[in-house]
C-alpha atoms as a PDB file:
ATOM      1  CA  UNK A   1       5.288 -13.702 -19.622  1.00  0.00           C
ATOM      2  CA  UNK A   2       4.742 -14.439 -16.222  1.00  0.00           C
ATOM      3  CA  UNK A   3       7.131 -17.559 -16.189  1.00  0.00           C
ATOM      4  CA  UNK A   4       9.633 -14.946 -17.388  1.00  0.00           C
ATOM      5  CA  UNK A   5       8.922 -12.674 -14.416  1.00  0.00           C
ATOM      6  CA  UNK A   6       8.464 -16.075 -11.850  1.00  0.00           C
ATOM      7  CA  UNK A   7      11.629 -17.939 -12.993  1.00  0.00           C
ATOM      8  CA  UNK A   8      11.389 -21.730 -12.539  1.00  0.00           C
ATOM      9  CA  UNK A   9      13.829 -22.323 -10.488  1.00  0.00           C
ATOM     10  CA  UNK A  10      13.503 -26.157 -10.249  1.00  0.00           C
ATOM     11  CA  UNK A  11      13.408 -26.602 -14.509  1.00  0.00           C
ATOM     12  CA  UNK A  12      16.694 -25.403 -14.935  1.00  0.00           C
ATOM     13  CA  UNK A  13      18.636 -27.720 -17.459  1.00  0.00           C
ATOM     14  CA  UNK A  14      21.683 -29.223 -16.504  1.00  0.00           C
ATOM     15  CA  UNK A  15      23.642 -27.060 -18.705  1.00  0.00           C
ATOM     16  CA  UNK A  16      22.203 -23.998 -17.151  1.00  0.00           C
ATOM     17  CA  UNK A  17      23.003 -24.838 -13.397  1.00  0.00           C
ATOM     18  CA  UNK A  18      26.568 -26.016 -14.920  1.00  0.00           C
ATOM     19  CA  UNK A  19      26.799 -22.511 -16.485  1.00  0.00           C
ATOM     20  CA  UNK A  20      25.293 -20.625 -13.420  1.00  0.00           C
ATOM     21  CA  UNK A  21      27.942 -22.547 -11.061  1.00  0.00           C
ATOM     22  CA  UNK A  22      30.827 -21.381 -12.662  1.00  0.00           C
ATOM     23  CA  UNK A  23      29.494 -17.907 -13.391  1.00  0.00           C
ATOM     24  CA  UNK A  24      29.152 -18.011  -8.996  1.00  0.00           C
ATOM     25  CA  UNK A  25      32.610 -19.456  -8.718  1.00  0.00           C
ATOM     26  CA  UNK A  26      34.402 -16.905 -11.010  1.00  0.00           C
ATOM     27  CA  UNK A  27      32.335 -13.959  -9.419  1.00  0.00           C
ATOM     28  CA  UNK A  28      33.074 -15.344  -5.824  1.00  0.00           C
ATOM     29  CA  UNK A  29      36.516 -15.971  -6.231  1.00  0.00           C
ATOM     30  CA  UNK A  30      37.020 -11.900  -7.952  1.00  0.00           C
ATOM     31  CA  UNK A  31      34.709 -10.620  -4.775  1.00  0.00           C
ATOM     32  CA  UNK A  32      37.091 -12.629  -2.491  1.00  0.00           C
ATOM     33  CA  UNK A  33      40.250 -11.686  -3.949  1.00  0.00           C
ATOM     34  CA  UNK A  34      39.542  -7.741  -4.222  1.00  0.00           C
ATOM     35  CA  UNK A  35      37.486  -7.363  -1.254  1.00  0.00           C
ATOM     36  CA  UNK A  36      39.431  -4.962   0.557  1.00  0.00           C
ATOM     37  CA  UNK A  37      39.591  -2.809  -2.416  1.00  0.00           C
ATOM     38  CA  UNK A  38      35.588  -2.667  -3.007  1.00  0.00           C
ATOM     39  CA  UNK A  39      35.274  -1.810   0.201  1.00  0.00           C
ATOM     40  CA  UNK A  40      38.011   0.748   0.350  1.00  0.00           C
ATOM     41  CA  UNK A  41      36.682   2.479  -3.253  1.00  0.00           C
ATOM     42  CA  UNK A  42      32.643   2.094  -2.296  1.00  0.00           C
ATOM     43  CA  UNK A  43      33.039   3.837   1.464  1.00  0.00           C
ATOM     44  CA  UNK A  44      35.926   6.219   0.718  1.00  0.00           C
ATOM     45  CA  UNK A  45      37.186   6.980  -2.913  1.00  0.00           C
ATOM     46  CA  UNK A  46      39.123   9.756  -1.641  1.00  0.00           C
ATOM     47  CA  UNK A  47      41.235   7.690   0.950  1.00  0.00           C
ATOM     48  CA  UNK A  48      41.556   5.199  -1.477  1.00  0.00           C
ATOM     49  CA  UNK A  49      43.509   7.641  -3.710  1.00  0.00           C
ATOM     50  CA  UNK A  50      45.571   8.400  -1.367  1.00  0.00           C
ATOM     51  CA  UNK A  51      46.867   5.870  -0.675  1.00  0.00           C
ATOM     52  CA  UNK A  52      47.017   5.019  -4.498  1.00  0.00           C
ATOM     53  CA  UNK A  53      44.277   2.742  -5.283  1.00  0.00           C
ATOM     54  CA  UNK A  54      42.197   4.175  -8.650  1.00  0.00           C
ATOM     55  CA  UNK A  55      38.315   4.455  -7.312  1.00  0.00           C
ATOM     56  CA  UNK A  56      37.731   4.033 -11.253  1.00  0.00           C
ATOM     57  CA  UNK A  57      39.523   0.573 -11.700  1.00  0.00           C
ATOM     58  CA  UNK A  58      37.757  -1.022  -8.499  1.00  0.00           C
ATOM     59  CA  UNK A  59      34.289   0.244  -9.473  1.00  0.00           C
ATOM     60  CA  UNK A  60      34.530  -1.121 -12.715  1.00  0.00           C
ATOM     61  CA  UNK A  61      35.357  -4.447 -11.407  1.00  0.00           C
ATOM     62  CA  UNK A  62      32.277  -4.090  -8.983  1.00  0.00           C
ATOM     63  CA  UNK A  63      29.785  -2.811 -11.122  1.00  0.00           C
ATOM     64  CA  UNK A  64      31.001  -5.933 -13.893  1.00  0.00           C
ATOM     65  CA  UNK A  65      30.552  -8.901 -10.997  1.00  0.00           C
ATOM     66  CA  UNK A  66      27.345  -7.081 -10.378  1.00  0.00           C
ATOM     67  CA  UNK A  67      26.171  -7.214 -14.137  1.00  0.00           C
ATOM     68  CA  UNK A  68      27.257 -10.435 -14.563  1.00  0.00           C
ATOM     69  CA  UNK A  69      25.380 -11.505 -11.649  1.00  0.00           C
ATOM     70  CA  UNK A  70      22.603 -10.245 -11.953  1.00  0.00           C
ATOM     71  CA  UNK A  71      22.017 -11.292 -15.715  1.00  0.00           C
ATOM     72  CA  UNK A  72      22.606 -14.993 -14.678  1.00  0.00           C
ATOM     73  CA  UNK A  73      20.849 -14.694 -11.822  1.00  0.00           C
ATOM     74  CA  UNK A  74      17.699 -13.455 -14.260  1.00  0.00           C
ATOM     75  CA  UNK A  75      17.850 -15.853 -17.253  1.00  0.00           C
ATOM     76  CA  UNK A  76      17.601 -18.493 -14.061  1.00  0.00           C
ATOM     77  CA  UNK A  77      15.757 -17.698 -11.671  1.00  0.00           C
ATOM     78  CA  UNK A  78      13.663 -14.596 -13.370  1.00  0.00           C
ATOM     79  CA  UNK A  79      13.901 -10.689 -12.322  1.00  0.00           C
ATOM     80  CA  UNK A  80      11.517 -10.865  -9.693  1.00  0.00           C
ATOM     81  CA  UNK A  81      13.318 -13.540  -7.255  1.00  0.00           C
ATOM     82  CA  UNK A  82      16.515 -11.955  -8.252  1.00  0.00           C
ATOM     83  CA  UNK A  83      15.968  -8.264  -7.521  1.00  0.00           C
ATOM     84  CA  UNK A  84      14.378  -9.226  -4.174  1.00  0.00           C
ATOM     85  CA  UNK A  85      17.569 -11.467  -3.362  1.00  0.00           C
ATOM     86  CA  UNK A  86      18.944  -8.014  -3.869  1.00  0.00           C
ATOM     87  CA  UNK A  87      17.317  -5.157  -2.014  1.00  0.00           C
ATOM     88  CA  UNK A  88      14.948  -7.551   0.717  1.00  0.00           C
ATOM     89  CA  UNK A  89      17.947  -9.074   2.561  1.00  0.00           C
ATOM     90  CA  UNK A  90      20.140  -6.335   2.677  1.00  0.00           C
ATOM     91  CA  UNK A  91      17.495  -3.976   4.123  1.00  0.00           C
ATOM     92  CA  UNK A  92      16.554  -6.426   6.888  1.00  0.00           C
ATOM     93  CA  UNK A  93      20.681  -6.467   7.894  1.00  0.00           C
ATOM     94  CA  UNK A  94      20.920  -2.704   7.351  1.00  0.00           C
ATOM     95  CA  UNK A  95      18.656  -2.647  10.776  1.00  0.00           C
ATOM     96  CA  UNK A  96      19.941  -5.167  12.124  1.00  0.00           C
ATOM     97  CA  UNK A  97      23.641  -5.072  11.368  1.00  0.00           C
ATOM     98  CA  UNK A  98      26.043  -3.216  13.493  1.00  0.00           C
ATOM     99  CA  UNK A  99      29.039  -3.471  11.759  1.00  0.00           C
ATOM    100  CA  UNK A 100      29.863  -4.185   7.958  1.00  0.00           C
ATOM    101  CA  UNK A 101      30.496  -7.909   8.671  1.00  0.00           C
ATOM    102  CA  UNK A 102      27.446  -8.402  11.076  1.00  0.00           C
ATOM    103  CA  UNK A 103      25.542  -6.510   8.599  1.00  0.00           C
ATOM    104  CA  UNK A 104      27.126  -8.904   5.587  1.00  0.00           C
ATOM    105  CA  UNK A 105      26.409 -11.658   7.440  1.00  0.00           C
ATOM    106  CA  UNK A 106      22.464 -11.437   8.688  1.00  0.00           C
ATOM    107  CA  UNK A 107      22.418 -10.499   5.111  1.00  0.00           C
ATOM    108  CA  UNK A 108      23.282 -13.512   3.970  1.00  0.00           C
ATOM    109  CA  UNK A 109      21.686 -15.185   7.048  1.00  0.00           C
ATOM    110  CA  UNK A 110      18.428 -14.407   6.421  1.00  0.00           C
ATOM    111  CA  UNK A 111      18.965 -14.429   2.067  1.00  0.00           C
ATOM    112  CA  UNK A 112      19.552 -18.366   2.900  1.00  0.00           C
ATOM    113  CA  UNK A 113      16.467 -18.889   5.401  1.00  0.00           C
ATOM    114  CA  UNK A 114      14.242 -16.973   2.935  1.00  0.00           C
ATOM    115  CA  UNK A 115      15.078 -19.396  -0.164  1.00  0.00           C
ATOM    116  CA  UNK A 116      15.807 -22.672   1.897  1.00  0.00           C
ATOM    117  CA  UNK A 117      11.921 -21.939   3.889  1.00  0.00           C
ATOM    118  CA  UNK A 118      10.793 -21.056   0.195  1.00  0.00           C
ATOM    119  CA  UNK A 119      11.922 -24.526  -1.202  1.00  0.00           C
ATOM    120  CA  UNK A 120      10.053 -26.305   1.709  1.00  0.00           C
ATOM    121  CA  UNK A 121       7.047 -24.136   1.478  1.00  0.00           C
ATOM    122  CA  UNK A 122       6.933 -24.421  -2.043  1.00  0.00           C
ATOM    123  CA  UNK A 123       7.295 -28.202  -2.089  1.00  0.00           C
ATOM    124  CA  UNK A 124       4.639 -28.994   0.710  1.00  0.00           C
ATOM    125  CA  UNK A 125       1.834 -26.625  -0.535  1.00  0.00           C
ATOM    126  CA  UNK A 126       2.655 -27.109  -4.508  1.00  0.00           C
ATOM    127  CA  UNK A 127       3.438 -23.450  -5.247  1.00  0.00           C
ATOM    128  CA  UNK A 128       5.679 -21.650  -7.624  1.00  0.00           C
ATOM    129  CA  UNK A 129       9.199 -21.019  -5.875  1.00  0.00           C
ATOM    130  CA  UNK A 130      10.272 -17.828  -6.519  1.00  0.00           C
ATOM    131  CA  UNK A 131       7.111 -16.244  -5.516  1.00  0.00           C
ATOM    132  CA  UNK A 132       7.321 -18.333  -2.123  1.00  0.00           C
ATOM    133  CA  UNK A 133      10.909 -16.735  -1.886  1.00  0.00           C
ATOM    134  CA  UNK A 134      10.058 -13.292  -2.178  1.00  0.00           C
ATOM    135  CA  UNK A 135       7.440 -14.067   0.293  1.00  0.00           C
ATOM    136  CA  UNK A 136       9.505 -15.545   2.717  1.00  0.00           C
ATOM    137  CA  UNK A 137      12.233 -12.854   2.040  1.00  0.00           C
ATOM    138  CA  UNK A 138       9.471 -10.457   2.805  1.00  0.00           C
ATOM    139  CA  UNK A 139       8.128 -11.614   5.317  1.00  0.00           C
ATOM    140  CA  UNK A 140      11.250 -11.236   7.189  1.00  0.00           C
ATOM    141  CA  UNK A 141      12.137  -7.694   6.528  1.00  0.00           C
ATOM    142  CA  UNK A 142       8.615  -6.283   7.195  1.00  0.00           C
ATOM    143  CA  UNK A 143       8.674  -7.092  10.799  1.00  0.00           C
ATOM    144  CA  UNK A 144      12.237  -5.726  10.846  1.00  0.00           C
ATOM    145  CA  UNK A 145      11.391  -2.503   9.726  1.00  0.00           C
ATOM    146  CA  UNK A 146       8.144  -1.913  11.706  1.00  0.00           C
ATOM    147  CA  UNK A 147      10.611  -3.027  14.947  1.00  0.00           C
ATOM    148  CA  UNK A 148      13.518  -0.900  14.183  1.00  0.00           C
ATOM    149  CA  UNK A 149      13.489   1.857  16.304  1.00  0.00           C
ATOM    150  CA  UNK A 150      13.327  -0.813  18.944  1.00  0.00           C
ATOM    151  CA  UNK A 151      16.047  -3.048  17.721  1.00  0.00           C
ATOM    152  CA  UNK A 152      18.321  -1.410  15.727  1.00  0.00           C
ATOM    153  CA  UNK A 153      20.962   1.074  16.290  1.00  0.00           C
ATOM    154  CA  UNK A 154      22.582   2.686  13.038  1.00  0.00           C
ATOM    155  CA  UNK A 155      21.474   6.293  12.878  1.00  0.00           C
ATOM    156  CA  UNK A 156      18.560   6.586  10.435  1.00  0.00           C
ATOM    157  CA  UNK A 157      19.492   8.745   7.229  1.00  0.00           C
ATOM    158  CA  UNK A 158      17.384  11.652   8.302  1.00  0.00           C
ATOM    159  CA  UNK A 159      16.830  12.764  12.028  1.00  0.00           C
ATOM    160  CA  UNK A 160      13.185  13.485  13.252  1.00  0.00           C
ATOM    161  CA  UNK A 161      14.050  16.724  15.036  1.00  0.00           C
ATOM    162  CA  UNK A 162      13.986  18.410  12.439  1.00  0.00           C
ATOM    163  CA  UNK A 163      10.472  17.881  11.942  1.00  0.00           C
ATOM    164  CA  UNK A 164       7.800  20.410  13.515  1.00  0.00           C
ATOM    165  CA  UNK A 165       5.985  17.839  15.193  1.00  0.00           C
ATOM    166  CA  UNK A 166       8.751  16.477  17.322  1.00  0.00           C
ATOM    167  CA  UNK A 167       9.628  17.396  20.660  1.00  0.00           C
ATOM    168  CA  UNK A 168      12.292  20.084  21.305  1.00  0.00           C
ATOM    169  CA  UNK A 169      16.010  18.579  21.479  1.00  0.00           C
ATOM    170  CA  UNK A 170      17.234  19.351  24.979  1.00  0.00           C
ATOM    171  CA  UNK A 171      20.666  21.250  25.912  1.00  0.00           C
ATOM    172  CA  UNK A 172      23.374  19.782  27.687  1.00  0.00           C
ATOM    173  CA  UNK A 173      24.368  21.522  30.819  1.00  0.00           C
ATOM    174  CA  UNK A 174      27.710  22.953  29.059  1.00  0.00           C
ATOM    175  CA  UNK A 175      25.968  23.799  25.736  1.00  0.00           C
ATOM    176  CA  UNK A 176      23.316  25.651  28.413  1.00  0.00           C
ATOM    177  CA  UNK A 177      25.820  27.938  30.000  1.00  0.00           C
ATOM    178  CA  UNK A 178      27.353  28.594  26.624  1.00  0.00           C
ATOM    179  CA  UNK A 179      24.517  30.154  25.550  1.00  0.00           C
ATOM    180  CA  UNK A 180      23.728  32.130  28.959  1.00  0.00           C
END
């Protein structure tokens, strides 16, 4: 059971990596060609019907390239490498990103230091790789979020003033003589 969960990366049979290949390549080549449209339909549905693209249509063809990688990306590698691939990356870019292409890009910046420093820590100490992955993976977004006030610069999804414990927000000179 715990192979299942670990994945073994470096046992996969030639027929496997031949089948996960073109798996990538189809899925690539469908994110590459529609990419303006799954961006359009996941940010703004509504604008996208206006201007007479069908929300419906383009999340379907998301949510399939999704499926289909991620049940490749299991039966290989295991559910534990994959689904940190998925969520560990793209946390550590959502602080650090400050558009949708930076953000895309650390993204896949730090998805490809986390499994290339996995592989050479695996190989050198004679661990399991996928663990070493999800280490490595994890080890980078920790420090991220513990720095992020610091570093980053999106607006967090709730705001701390409106907790009791935080200092009063203060007015602006215009929004004070409003009010006088």
């Amino acid at each position: 059971m715990t192979s299942l969960l670990r994945g073994e990366l470096l046992s996969i049979s030639d027929r496997d990596l031949v089948v996960l290949v073109a798996v990538a390549a189809v899925i690539a080549f469908v994110f590459v060609l529609f990419r303006r449209e799954l961006l359009l339909v996941s940010f703004d549905p509504e604008f996208a019907r206006t201007i007479g693209r069908d929300p419906v249509r383009y999340d379907l063809v998301l949510h399939l390239l999704l499926g289909a990688a991620i049940s490749i990306g299991v039966m290989t590698a295991g559910p534990m490498v994959v689904f940190a691939f998925l969520v560990l990356p793209a946390l550590a870019a959502l602080r650090l990103g400050r558009s949708m292409r930076t953000t895309f890009a650390v993204a896949a910046a730090i998805a490809l230091v986390s499994s290339l420093g996995g592989f050479a820590l695996s190989y050198r100490a004679d661990l399991p790789t996928g663990p070493v992955y999800v280490l490595i993976a994890a080890s980078i977004w920790r420090p991220v979020l513990a720095c992020w006030p610091v570093i980053g610069r999106m607006t967090p999804i709730f705001t701390v003033s409106a907790c009791a414990c935080a200092p009063p927000v203060a007015k602006t000179e215009s929004a004070a003589r409003a009010s006088a």
